[in-house]
Protein backbone atom coordinates (compact mmCIF):
# COMPACT_ATOMS: atom_id res chain seq x y z
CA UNK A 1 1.87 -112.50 -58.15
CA UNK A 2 4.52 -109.73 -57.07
CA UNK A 3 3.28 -107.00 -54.92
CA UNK A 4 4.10 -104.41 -57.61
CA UNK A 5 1.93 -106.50 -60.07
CA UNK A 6 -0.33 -106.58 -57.47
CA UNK A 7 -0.08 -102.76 -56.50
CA UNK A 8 -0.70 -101.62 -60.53
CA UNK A 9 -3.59 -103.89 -60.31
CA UNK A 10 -5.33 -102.38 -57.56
CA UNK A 11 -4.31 -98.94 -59.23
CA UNK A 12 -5.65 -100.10 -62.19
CA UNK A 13 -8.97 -101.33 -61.18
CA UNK A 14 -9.46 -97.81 -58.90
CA UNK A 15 -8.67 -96.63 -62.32
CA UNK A 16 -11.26 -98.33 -64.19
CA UNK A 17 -14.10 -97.77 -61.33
CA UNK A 18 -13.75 -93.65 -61.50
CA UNK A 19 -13.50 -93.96 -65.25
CA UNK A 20 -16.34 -96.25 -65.86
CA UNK A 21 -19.80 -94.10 -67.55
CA UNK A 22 -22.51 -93.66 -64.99
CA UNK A 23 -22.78 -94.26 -61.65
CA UNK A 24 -19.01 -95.30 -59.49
CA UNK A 25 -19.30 -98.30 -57.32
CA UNK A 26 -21.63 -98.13 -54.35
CA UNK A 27 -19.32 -96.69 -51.53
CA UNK A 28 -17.31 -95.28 -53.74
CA UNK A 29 -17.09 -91.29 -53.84
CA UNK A 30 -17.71 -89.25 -56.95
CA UNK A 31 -15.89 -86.30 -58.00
CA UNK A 32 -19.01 -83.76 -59.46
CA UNK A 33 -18.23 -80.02 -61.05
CA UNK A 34 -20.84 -77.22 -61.40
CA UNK A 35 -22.22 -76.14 -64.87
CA UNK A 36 -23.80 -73.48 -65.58
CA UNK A 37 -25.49 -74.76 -68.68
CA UNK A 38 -25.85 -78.14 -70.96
CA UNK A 39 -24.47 -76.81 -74.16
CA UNK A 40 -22.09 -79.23 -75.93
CA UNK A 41 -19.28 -77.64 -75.14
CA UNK A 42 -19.93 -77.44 -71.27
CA UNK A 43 -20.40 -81.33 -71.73
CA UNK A 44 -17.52 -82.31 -73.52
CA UNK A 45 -15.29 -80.32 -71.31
CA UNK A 46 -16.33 -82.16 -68.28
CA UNK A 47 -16.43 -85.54 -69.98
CA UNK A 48 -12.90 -84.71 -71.32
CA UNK A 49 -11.60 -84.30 -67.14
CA UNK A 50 -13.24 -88.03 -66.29
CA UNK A 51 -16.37 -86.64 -64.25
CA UNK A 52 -19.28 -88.39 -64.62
CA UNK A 53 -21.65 -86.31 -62.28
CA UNK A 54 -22.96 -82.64 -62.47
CA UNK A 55 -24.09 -80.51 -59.82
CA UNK A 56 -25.71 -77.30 -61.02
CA UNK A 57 -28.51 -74.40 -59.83
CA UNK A 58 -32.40 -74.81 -59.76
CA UNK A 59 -34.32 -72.88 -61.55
CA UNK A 60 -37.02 -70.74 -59.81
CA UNK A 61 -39.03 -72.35 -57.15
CA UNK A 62 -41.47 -74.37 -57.30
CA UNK A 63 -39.32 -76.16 -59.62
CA UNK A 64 -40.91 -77.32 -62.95
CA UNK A 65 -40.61 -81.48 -63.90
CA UNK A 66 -40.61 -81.29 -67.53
CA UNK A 67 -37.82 -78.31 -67.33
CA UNK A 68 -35.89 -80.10 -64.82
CA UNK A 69 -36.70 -84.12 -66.38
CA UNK A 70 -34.92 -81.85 -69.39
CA UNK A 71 -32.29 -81.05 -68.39
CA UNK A 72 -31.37 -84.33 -66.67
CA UNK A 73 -31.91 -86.40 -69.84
CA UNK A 74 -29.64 -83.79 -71.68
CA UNK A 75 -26.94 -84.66 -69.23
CA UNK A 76 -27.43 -88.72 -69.06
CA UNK A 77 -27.40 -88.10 -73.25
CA UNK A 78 -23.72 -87.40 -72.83
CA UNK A 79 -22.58 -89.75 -70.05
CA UNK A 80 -23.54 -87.46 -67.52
CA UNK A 81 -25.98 -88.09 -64.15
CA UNK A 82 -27.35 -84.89 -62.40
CA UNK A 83 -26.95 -85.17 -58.69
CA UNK A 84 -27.13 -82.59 -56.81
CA UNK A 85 -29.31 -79.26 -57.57
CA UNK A 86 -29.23 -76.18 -55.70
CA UNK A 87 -32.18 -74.75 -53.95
CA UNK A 88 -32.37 -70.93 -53.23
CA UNK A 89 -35.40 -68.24 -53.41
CA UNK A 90 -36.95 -68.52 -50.31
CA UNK A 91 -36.01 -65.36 -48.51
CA UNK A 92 -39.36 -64.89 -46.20
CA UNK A 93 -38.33 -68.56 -44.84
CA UNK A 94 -34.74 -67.24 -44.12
CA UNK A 95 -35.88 -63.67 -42.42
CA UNK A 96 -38.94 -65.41 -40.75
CA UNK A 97 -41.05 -63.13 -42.55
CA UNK A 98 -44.59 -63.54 -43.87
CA UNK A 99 -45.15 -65.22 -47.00
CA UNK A 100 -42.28 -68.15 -45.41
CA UNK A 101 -45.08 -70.98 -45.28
CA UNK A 102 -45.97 -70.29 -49.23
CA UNK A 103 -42.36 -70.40 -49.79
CA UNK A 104 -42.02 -73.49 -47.85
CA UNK A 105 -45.04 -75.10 -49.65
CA UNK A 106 -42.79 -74.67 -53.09
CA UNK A 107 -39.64 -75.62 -51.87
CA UNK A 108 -41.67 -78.84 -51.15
CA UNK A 109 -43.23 -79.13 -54.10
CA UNK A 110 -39.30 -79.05 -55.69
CA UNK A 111 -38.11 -81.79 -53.38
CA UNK A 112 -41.07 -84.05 -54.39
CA UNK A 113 -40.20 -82.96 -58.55
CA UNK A 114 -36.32 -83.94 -57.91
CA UNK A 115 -37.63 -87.49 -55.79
CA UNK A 116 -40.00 -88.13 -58.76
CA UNK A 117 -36.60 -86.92 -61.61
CA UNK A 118 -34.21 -89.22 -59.19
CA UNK A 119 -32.05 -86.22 -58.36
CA UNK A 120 -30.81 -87.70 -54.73
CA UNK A 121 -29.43 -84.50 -53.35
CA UNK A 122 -30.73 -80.73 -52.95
CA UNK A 123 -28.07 -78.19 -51.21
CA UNK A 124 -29.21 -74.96 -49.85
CA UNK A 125 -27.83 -71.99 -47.70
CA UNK A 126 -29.65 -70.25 -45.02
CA UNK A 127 -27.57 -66.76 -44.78
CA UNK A 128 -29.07 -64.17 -43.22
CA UNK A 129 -25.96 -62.14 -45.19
CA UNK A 130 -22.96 -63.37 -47.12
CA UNK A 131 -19.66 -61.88 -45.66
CA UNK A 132 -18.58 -61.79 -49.46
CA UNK A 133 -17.45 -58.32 -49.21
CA UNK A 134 -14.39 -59.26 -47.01
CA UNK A 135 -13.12 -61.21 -50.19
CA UNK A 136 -9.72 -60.25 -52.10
CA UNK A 137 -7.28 -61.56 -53.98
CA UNK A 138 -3.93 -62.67 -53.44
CA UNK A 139 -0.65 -63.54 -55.70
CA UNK A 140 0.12 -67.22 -55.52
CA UNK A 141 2.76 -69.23 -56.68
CA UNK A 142 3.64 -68.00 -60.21
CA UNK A 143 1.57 -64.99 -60.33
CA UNK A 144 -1.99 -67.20 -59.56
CA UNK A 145 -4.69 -65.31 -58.22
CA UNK A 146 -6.00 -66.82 -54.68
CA UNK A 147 -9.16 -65.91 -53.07
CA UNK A 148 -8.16 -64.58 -49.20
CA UNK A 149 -10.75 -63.09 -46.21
CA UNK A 150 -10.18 -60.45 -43.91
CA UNK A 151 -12.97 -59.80 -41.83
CA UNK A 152 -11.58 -56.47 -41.02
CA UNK A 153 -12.96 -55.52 -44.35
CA UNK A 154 -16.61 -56.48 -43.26
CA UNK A 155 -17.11 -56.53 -39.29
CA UNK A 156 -18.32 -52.61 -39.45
CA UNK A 157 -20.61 -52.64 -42.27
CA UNK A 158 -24.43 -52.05 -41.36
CA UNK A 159 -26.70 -54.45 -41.90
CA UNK A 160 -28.57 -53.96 -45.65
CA UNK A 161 -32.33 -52.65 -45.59
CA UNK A 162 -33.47 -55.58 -47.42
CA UNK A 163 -31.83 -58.39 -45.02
CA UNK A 164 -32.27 -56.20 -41.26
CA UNK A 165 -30.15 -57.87 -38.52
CA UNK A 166 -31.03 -61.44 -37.22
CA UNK A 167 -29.91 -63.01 -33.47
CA UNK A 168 -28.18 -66.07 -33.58
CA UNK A 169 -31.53 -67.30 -31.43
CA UNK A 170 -33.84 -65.79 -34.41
CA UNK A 171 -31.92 -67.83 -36.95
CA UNK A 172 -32.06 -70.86 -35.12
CA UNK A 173 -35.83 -70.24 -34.50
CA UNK A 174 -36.26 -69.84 -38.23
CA UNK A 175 -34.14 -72.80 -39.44
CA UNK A 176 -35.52 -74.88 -37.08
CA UNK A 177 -39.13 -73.81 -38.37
CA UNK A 178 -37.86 -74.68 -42.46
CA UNK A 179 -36.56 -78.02 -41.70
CA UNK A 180 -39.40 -79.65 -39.68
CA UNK A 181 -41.59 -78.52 -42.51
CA UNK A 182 -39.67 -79.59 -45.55
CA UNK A 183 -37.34 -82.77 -43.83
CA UNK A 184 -40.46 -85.49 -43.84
CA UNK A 185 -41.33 -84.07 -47.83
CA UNK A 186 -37.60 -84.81 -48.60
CA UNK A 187 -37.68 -88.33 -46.64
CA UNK A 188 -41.06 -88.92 -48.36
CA UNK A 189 -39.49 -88.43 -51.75
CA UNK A 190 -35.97 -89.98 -50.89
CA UNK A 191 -33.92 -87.07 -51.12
CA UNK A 192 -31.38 -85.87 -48.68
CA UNK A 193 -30.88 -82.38 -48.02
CA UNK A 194 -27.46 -80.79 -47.83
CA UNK A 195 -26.95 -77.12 -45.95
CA UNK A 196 -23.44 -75.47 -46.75
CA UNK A 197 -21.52 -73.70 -43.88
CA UNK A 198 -21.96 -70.19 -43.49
CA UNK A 199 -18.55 -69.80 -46.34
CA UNK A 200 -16.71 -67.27 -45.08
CA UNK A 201 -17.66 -68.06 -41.51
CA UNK A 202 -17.04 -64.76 -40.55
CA UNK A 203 -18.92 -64.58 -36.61
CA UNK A 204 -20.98 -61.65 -37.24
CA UNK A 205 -22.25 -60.73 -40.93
CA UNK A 206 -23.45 -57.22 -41.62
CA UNK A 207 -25.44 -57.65 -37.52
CA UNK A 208 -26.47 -60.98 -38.08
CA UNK A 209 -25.84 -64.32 -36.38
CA UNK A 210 -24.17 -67.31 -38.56
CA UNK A 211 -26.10 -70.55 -37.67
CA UNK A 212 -23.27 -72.44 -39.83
CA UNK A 213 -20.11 -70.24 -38.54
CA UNK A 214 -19.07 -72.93 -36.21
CA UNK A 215 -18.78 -77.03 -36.30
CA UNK A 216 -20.87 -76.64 -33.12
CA UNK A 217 -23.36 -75.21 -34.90
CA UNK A 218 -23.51 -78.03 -38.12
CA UNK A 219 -23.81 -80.48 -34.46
CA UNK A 220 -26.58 -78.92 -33.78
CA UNK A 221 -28.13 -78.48 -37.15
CA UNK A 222 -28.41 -82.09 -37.52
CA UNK A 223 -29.88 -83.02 -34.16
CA UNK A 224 -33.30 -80.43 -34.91
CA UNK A 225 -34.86 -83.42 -37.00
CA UNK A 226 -32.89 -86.56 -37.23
CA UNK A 227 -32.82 -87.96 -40.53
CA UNK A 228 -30.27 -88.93 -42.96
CA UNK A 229 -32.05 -86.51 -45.18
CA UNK A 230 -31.09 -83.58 -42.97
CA UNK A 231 -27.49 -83.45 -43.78
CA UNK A 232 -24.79 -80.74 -44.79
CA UNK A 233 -22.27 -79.91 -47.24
CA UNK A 234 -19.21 -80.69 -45.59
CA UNK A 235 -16.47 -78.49 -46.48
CA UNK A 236 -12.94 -79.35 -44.85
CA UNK A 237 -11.83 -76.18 -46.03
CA UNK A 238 -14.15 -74.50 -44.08
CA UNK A 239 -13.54 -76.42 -41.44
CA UNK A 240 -10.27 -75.37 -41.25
CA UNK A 241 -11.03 -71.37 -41.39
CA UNK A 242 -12.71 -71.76 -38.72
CA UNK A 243 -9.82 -73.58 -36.81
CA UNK A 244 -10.96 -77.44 -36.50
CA UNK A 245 -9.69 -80.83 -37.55
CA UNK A 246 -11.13 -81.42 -41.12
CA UNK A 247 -10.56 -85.42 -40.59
CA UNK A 248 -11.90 -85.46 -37.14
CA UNK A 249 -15.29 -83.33 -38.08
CA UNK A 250 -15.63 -85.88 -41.18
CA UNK A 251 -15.27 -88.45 -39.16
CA UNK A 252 -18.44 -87.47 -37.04
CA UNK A 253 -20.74 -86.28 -39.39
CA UNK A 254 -19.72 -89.61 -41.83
CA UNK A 255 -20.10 -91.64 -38.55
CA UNK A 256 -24.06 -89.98 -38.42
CA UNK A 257 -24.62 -90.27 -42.00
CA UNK A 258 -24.88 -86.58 -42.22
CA UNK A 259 -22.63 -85.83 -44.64
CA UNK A 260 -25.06 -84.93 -47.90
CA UNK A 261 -22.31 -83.37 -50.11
CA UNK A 262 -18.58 -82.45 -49.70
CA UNK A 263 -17.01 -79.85 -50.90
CA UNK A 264 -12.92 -80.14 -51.31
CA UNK A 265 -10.30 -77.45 -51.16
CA UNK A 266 -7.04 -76.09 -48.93
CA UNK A 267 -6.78 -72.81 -46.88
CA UNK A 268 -4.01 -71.32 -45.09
CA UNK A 269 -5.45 -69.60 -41.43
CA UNK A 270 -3.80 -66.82 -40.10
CA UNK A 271 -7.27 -66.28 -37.75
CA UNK A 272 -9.80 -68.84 -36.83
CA UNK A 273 -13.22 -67.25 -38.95
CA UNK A 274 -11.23 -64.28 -39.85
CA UNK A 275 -8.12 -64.14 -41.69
CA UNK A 276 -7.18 -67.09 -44.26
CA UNK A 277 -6.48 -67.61 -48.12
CA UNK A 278 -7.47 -70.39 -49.91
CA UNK A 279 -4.67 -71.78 -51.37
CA UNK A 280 -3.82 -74.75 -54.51
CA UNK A 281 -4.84 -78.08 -53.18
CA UNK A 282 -1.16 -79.18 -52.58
CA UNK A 283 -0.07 -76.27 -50.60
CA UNK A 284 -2.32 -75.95 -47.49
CA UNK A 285 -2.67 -76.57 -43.83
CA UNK A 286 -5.72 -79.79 -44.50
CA UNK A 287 -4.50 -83.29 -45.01
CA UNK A 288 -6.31 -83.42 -48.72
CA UNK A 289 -4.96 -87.40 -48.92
CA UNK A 290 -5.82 -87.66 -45.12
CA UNK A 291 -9.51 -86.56 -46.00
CA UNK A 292 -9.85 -88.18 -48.86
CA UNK A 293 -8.60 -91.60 -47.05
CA UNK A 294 -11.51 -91.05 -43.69
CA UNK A 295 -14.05 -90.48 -46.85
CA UNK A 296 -13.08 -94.03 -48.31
CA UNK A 297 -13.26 -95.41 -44.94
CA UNK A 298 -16.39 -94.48 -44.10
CA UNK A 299 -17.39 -95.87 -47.93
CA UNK A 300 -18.85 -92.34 -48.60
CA UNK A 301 -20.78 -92.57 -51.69
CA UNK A 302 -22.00 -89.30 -52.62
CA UNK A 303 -20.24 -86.35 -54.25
CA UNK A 304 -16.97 -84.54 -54.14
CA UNK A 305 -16.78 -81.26 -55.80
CA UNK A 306 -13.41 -79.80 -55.38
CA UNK A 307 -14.51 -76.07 -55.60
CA UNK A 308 -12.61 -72.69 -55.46
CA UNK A 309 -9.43 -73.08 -57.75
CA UNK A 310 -6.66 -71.25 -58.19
CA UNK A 311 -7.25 -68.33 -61.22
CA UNK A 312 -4.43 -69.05 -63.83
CA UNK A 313 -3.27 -67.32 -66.45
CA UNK A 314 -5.19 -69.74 -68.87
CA UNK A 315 -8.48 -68.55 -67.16
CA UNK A 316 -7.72 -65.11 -67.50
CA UNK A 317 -6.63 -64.99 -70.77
CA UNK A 318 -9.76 -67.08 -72.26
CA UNK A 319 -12.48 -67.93 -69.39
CA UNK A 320 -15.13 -70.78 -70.47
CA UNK A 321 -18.35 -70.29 -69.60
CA UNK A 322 -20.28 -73.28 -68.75
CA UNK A 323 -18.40 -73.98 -65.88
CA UNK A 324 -18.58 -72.51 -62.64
CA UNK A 325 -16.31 -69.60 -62.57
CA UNK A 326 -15.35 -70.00 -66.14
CA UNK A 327 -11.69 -71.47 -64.81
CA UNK A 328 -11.65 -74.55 -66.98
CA UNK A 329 -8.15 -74.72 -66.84
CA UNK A 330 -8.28 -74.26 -62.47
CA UNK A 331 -10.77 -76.90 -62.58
CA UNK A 332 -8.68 -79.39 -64.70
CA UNK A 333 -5.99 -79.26 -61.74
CA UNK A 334 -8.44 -79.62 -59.16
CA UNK A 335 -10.19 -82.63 -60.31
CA UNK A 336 -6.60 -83.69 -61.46
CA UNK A 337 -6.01 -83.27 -57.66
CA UNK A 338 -8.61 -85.15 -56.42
CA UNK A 339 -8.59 -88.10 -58.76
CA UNK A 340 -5.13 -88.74 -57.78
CA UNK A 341 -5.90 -88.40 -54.25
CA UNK A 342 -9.43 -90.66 -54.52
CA UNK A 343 -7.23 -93.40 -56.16
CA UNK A 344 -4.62 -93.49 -53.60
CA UNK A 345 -7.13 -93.89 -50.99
CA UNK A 346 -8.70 -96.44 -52.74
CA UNK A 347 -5.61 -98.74 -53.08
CA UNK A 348 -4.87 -97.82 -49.43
């Protein structure tokens, strides 16, 4: 056999594996996009880009089986597996404020619900405040709209009435709290737990501390119960913002088994945690293909969602809803993107 029969036959077969209904090989990521609903259309659209796995938001906590069992059987109905859910609504929990423990109680009661529905991973935040507000938009290539952060913008505003400010130390005391009570529920029901980077990680938001502004901080996130289902989202283009080595921090969370979820997109850093745009996938300061390749290395068999795309003129002109964002059109380059990048890695 030639080596370029052999080469399209290795292509081929990486082909056939990402294409393939249901599940990818074990070891073997899996590129995921958010919906915001299971309408035909929303279905069909992702089905149409080759993804096979759907993250999307929980409904209100304590999270109801029969709603949720729903929805998951409307997804495996068209090809589709839900595997990852977001958790949110626990704000006394965040704040350290009374009423956490009965919050606590129904975040449990959710983990159990997506162990008993075979939903393997639940992502969370744990903001005291979202820097959002240093968000704007700047002109790509071709008149694309980019999503850039200045924290200029937000490093003066006061902290909001119904958030206070929060130490660093008060945050850590309160996450610290959360995740010894809910980490055993989620290893009882065998679901790992994912917590996203503080996204922008901006080092002070509205007077309070960012647990997840720094890699040192995800370090130590991971250490406060050790368990494979106390994990993060890794983002390597968050890593980046904040001025790290997106290969090198996958490498040591993927080394720990720590990495829960991964989110996938390019910046361009003008200030460590303070100044950056996030750019198209191609055009960036992160080694996408490097990435990609420590992922397959480390047989990483979880999901890939490569968030944040570039708004084109498609979007604007006729946004879909169903997916995150309603940029179909951004979406269909992204996964594009990261197929192409998955399947190189996989062929070596």
């Amino acid at each position: 056999m030639s080596l370029e029969l052999s080469r399209r036959t290795l292509i081929s077969t990486a082909g056939a594996a990402l294409a393939a209904p249901g599940a990818a090989p074990v070891g073997v990521p899996k590129i995921t996009l958010w919906l915001d609903n299971v309408e035909d259309a929303s279905l069909r659209r992702v089905k149409q880009l080759g993804v096979d796995h759907v993250s999307m938001g929980g409904p209100r906590i304590p999270w109801d089986e029969a709603r949720l069992r729903y929805i998951a059987e409307r997804l495996k109905s068209a090809g589709l597996t839900l595997a990852n859910v977001m958790i949110g609504g626990f704000p006394n929990a965040v704040y350290g404020r009374p009423g956490r423990d009965e919050e606590i109680d129904s975040v449990r009661e959710s983990i159990r619900v997506a162990g008993r529905i075979g939903i393997p991973v639940i992502e969370y935040n744990f903001y005291a405040h979202r820097a959002v507000e240093g968000y704007y938009q700047e002109e790509g290539r071709g008149g694309a709209g980019l999503t850039a952060f200045d924290y200029d913008r937000v490093k003066d505003l006061p902290p909001l009435p119904q958030e206070g400010a929060h130490t660093l130390d008060e945050m850590w005391r309160n996450v610290t709290y959360f995740l010894k009570a809910v980490v055993p529920a989620a290893q009882e029901a065998g679901v790992r737990l994912a917590l996203h980077p503080n996204d922008p990680p901006a080092p002070v938001s509205r007077g309070s501390g960012q647990i997840m502004g720094s890699v040192e901080g995800w370090k130590r996130l991971i250490e406060i119960v050790p368990s494979p289902s106390n994990g993060i989202t890794f983002d390597c283009g968050v890593t980046r913002e904040m001025g790290h080595d997106p290969v090198e921090t996958c490498r040591y969370f993927g080394s720990r088994d720590r990495i829960n979820h991964m989110h996938y997109r390019n910046v361009r850093l003008r200030v460590p945690r303070e100044k950056y745009t996030e750019t198209f996938l191609d055009e960036g300061e992160v080694g996408m293909f490097a990435v990609m390749k420590e992922l397959v290395r480390q047989k990483y068999p979880r999901l890939i969602y490569p968030e944040h795309p570039p708004l084109l003129d498609a979007d604007r002109e006729q946004p879909f809803k169903g997916i995150s964002s309603g940029r179909y059109t951004g979406f269909a380059y992204t996964v594009g993107y990261t197929r192409a990048m998955l399947q190189a890695a996989l062929v070596g």
